[in-house]
C-alpha atoms as a PDB file:
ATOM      1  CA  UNK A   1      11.260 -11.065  22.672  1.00  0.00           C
ATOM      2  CA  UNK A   2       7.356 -12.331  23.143  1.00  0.00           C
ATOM      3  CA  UNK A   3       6.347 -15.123  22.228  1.00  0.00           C
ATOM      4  CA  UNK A   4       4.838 -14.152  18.845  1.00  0.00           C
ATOM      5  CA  UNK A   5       7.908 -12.406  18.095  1.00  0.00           C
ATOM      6  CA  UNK A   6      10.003 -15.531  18.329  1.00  0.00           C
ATOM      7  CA  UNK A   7       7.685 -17.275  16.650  1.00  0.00           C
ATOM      8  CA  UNK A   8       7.755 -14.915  14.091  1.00  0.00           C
ATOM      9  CA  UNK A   9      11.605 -14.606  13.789  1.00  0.00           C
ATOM     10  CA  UNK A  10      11.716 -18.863  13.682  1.00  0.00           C
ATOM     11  CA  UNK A  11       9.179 -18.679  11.127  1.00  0.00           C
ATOM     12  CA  UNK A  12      11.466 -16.014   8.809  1.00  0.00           C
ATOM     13  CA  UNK A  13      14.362 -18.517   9.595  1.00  0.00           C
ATOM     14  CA  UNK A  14      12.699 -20.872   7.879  1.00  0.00           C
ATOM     15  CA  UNK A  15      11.228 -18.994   5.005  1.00  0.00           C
ATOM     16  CA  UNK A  16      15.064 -17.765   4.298  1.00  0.00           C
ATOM     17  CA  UNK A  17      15.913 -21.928   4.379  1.00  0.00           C
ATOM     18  CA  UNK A  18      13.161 -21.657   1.349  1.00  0.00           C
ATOM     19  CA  UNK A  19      10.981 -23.828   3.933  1.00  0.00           C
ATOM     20  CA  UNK A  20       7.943 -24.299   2.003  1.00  0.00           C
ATOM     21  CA  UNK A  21       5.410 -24.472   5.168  1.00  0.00           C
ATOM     22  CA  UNK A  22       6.657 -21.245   6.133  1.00  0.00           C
ATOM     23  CA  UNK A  23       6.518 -19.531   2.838  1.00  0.00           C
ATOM     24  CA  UNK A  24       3.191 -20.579   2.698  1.00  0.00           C
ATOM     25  CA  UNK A  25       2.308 -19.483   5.705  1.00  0.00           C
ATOM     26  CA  UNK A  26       3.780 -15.858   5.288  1.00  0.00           C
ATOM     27  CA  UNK A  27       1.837 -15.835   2.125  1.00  0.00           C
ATOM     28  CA  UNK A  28      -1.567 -16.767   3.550  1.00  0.00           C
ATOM     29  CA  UNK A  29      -0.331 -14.169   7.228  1.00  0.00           C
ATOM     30  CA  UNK A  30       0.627 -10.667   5.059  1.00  0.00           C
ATOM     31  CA  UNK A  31      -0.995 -11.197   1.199  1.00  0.00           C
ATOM     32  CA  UNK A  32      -5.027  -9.720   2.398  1.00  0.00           C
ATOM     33  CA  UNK A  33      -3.270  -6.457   4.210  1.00  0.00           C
ATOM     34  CA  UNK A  34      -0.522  -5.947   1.253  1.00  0.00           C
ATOM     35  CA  UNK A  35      -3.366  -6.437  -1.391  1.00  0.00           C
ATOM     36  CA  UNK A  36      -5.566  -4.182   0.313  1.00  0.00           C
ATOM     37  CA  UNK A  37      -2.896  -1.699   0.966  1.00  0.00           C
ATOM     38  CA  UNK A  38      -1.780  -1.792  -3.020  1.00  0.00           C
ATOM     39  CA  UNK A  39      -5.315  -1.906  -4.190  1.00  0.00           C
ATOM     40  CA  UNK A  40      -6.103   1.286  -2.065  1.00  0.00           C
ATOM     41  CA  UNK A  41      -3.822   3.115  -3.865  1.00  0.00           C
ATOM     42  CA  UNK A  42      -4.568   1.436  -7.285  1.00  0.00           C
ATOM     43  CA  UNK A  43      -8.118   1.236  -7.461  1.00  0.00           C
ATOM     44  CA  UNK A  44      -8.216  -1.930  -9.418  1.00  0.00           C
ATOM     45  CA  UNK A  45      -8.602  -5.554  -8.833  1.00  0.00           C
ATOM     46  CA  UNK A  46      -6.116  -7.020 -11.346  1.00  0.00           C
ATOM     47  CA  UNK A  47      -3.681  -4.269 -10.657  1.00  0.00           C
ATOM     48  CA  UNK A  48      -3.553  -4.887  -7.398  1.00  0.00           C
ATOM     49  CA  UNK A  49      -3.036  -8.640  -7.433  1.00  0.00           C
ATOM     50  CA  UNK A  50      -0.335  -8.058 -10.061  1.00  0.00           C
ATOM     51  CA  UNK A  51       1.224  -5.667  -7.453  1.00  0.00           C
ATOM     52  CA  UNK A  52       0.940  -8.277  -4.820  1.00  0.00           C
ATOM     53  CA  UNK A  53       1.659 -11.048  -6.706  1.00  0.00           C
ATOM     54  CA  UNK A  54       5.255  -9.148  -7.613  1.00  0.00           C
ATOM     55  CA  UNK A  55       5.719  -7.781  -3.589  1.00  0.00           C
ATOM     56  CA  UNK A  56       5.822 -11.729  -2.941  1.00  0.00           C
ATOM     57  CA  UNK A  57       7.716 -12.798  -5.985  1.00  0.00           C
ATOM     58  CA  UNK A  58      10.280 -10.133  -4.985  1.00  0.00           C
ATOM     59  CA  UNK A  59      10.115 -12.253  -1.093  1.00  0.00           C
ATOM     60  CA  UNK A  60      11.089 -15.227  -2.702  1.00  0.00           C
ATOM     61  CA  UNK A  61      13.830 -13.757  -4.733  1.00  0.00           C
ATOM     62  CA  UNK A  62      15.501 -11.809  -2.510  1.00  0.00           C
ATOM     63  CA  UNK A  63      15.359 -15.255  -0.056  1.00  0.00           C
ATOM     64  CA  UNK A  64      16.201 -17.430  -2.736  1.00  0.00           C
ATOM     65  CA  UNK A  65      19.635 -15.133  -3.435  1.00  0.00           C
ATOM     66  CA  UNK A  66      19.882 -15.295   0.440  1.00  0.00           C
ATOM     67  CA  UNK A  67      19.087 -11.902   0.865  1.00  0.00           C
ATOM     68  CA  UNK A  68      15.794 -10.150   2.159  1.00  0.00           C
ATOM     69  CA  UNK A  69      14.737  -9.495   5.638  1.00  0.00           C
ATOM     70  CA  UNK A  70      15.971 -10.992   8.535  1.00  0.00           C
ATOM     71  CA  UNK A  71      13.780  -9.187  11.060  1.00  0.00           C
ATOM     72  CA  UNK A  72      10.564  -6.750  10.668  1.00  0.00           C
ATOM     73  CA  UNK A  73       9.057  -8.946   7.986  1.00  0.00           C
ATOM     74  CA  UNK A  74       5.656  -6.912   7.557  1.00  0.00           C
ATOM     75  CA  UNK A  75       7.766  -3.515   7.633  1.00  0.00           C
ATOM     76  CA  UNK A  76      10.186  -5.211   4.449  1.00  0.00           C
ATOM     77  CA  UNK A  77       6.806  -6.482   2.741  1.00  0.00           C
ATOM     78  CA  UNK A  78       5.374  -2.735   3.032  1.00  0.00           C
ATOM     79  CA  UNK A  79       8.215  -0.980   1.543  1.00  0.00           C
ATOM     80  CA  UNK A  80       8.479  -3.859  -1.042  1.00  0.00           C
ATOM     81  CA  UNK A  81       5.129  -2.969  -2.055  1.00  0.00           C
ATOM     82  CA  UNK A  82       5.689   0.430  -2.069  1.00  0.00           C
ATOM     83  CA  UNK A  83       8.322   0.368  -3.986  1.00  0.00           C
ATOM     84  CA  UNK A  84       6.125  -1.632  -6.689  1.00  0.00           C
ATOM     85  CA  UNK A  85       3.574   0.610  -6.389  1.00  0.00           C
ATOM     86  CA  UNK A  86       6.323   3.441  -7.443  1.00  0.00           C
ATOM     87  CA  UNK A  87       7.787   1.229 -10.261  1.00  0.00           C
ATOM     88  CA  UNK A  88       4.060   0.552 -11.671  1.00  0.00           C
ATOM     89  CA  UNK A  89       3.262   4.673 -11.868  1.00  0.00           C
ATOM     90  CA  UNK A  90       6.440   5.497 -13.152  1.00  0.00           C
ATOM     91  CA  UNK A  91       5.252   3.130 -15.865  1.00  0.00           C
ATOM     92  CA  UNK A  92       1.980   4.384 -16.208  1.00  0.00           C
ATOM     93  CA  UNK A  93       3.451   7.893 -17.004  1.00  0.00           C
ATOM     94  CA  UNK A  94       4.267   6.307 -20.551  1.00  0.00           C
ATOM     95  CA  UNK A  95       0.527   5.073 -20.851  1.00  0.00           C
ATOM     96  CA  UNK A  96      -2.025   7.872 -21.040  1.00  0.00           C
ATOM     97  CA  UNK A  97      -5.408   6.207 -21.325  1.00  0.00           C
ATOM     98  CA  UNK A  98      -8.446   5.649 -19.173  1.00  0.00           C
ATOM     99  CA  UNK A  99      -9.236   2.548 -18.558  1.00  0.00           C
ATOM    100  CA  UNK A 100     -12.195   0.325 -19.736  1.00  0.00           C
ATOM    101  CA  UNK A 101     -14.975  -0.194 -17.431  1.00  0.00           C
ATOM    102  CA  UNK A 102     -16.183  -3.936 -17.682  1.00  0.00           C
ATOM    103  CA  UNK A 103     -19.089  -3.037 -15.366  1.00  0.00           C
ATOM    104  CA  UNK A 104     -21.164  -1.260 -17.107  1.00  0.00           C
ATOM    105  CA  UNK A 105     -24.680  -2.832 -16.538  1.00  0.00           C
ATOM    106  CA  UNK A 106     -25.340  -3.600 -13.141  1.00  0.00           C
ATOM    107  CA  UNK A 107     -27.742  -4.081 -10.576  1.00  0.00           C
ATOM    108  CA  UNK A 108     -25.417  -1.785  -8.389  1.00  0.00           C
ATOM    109  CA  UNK A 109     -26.446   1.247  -7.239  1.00  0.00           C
ATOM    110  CA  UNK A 110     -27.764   4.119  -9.304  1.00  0.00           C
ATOM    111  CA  UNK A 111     -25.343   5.485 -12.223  1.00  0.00           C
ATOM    112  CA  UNK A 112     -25.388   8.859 -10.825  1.00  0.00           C
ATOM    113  CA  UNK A 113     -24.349   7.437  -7.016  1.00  0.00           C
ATOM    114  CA  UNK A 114     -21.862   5.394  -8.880  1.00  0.00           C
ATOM    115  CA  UNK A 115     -20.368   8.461 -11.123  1.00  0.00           C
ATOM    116  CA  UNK A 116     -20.409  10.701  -8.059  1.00  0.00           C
ATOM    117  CA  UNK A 117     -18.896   8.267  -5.476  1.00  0.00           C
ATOM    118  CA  UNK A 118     -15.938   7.166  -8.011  1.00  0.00           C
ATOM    119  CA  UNK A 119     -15.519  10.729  -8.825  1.00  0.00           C
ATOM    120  CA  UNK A 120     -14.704  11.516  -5.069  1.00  0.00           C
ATOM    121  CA  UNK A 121     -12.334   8.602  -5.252  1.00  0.00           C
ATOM    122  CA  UNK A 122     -10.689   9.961  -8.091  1.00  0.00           C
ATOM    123  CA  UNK A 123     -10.130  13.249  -6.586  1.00  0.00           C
ATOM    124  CA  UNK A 124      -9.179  11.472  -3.565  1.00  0.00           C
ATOM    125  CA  UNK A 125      -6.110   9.963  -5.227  1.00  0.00           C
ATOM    126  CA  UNK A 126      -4.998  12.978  -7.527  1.00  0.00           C
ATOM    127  CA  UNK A 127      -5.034  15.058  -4.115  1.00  0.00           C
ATOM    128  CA  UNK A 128      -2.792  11.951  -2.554  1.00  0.00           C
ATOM    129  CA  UNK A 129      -0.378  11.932  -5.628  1.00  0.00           C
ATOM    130  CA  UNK A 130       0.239  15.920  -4.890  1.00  0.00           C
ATOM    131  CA  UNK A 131       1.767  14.520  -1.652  1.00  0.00           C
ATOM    132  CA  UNK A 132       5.435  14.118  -1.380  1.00  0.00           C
ATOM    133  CA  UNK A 133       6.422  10.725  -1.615  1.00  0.00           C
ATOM    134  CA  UNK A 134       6.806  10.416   1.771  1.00  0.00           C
ATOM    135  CA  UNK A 135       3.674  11.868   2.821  1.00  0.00           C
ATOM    136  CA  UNK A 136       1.789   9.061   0.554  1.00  0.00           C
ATOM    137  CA  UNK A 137       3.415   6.568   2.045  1.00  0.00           C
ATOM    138  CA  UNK A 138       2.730   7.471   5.415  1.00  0.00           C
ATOM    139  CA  UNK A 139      -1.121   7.915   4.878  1.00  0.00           C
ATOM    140  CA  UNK A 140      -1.238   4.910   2.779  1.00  0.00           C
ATOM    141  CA  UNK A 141       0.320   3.083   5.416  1.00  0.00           C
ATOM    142  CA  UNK A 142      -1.469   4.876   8.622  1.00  0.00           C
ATOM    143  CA  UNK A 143      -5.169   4.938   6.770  1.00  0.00           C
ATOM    144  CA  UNK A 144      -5.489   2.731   4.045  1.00  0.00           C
ATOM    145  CA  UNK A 145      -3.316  -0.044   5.751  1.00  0.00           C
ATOM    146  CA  UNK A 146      -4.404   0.745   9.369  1.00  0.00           C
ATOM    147  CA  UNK A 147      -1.013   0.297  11.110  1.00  0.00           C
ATOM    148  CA  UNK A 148       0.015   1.666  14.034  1.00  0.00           C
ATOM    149  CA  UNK A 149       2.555   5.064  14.232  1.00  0.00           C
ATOM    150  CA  UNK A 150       5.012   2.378  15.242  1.00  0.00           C
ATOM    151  CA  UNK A 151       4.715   0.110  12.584  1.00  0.00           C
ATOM    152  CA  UNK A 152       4.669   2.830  10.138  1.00  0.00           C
ATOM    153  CA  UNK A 153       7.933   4.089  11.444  1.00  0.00           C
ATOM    154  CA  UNK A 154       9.641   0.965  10.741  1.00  0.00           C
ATOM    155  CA  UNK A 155       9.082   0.698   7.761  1.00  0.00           C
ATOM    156  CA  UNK A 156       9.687   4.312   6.181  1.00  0.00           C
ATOM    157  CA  UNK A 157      12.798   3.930   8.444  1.00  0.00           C
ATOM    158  CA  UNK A 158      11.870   7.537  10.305  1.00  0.00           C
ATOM    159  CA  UNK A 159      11.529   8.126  14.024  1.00  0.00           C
ATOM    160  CA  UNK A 160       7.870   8.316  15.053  1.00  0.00           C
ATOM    161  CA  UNK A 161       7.864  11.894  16.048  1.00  0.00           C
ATOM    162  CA  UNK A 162       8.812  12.284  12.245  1.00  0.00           C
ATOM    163  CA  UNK A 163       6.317   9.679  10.841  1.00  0.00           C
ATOM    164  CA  UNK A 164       3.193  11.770  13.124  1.00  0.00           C
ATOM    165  CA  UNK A 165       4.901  15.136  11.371  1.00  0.00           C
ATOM    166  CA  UNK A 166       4.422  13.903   7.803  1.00  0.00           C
ATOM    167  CA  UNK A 167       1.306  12.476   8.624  1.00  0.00           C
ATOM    168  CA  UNK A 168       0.006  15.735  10.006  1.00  0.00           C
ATOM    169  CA  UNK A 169       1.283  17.849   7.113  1.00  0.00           C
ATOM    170  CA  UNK A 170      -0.348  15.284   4.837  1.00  0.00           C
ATOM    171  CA  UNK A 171      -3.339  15.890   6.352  1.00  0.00           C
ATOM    172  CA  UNK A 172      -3.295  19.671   6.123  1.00  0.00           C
ATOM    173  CA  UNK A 173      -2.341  19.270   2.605  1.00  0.00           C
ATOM    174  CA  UNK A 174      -5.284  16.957   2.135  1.00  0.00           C
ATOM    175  CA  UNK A 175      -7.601  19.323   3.635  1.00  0.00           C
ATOM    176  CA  UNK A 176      -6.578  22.560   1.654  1.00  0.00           C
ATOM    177  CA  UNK A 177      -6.452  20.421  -1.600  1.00  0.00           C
ATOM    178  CA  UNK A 178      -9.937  18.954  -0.901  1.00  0.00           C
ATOM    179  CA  UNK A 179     -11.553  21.876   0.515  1.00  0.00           C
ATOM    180  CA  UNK A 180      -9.889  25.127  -1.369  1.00  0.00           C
ATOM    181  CA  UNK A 181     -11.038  29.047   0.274  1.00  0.00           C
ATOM    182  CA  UNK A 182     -14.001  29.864  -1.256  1.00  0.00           C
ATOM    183  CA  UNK A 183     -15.211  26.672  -2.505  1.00  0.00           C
ATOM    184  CA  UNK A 184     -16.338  23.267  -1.757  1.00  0.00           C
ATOM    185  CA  UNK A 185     -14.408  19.574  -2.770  1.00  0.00           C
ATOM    186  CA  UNK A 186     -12.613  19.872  -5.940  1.00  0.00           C
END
C-alpha cells in the first residue's frame, strides 16, 4: 500500500472511531465530486445538496451503527449516492410537475440561447434515463464524475473489461437516441 493509501485507510479508521477531524476531513476530500456527480444527473442546485447532504448522512449512520466501508471509501460514497439518486426518482415518479424557474429575469445570456441550451440538456437526460441502470451509472460515473475505468469498476462491483462494455453500449445507445436515421438531435 502507498503512502496515500495508508493514509487513507488510517484516516477511515478513524472516521469509523466517529473521529471528528477525520469526518471532517472526508467531508471537505469527497462532498465537491459527489455534489457534482448528483447534480449532473439532477440538474438542480437544492436537489443536489439534498442528495449530498443524505450520501453523507447515510456515512455517518452506517459508521455510527459500526457498519459502512472499511476500504474503497470514494467507491462506497459513489454507490451511496447512486443509490440516493435512485431512491429520489423513484419518488419523483409520484410527482408529475415541472418545476418553477426562479430565474426568470436575468442578465444571462439571451432567452432563446438559454431555451435552446437547457433544451439539449433535457434531451440529454431523457436519452440517459433510457439507459439501463447500469449503463447510467457507468457514464455518470466515467463522464459526469471523471473517474478512471478503474475506479468505476470498483464501485459498480464489475470487472473493467465489463465496466468499458457498458460504457461502450451506452454510448451507442446515446448516439442512436440523439441522432435517429433520417434526422437530426431529438
Amino acid at each position: 500500500m502507498n503512502d496515500s493509501g495508508a493514509q487513507e485507510a488510517g484516516r477511515l479508521r478513524r472516521a469509523r472511531a466517529l473521529d471528528a477531524d477525520a469526518l471532517a476531513s472526508i467531508y471537505d476530500d469527497y462532498h465537491p465530486a459527489i455534489y457534482r456527480y448528483l447534480y449532473r444527473q439532477v440538474a438542480d442546485v437544492e436537489t443536489a445538496r439534498d442528495l449530498a447532504a443524505e450520501v453523507f448522512h447515510r456515512l455517518l449512520r452506517a459508521l455510527h451503527a459500526g457498519q459502512g466501508p472499511t476500504d474503497h471509501l470514494s467507491a462506497w460514497l459513489y454507490r451511496t449516492a447512486h443509490n440516493v439518486l435512485v431512491d429520489h426518482y423513484r419518488r419523483q415518479q409520484h410527482r408529475r410537475h415541472l418545476p418553477l424557474d426562479e430565474s426568470l429575469a436575468s442578465d444571462g445570456p439571451a432567452p432563446g440561447d438559454e431555451v435552446e441550451s437547457r433544451l439539449k440538456a433535457a434531451q440529454l437526460r431523457a436519452a440517459l434515463r433510457r439507459l439501463t441502470a447500469h449503463q447510467q451509472q457507468v457514464i455518470a460515473l466515467k463522464f459526469l464524475a471523471g473517474l478512471p475505468n478503474e475506479e468505476v469498476a470498483r464501485i459498480v462491483g464489475k470487472p473493467v473489461g465489463a465496466v468499458k462494455s457498458l460504457q461502450h453500449r451506452a454510448l451507442a445507445a446515446l448516439q442512436r437516441s440523439l441522432n435517429p436515421p433520417g434526422g437530426g438531435i431529438v
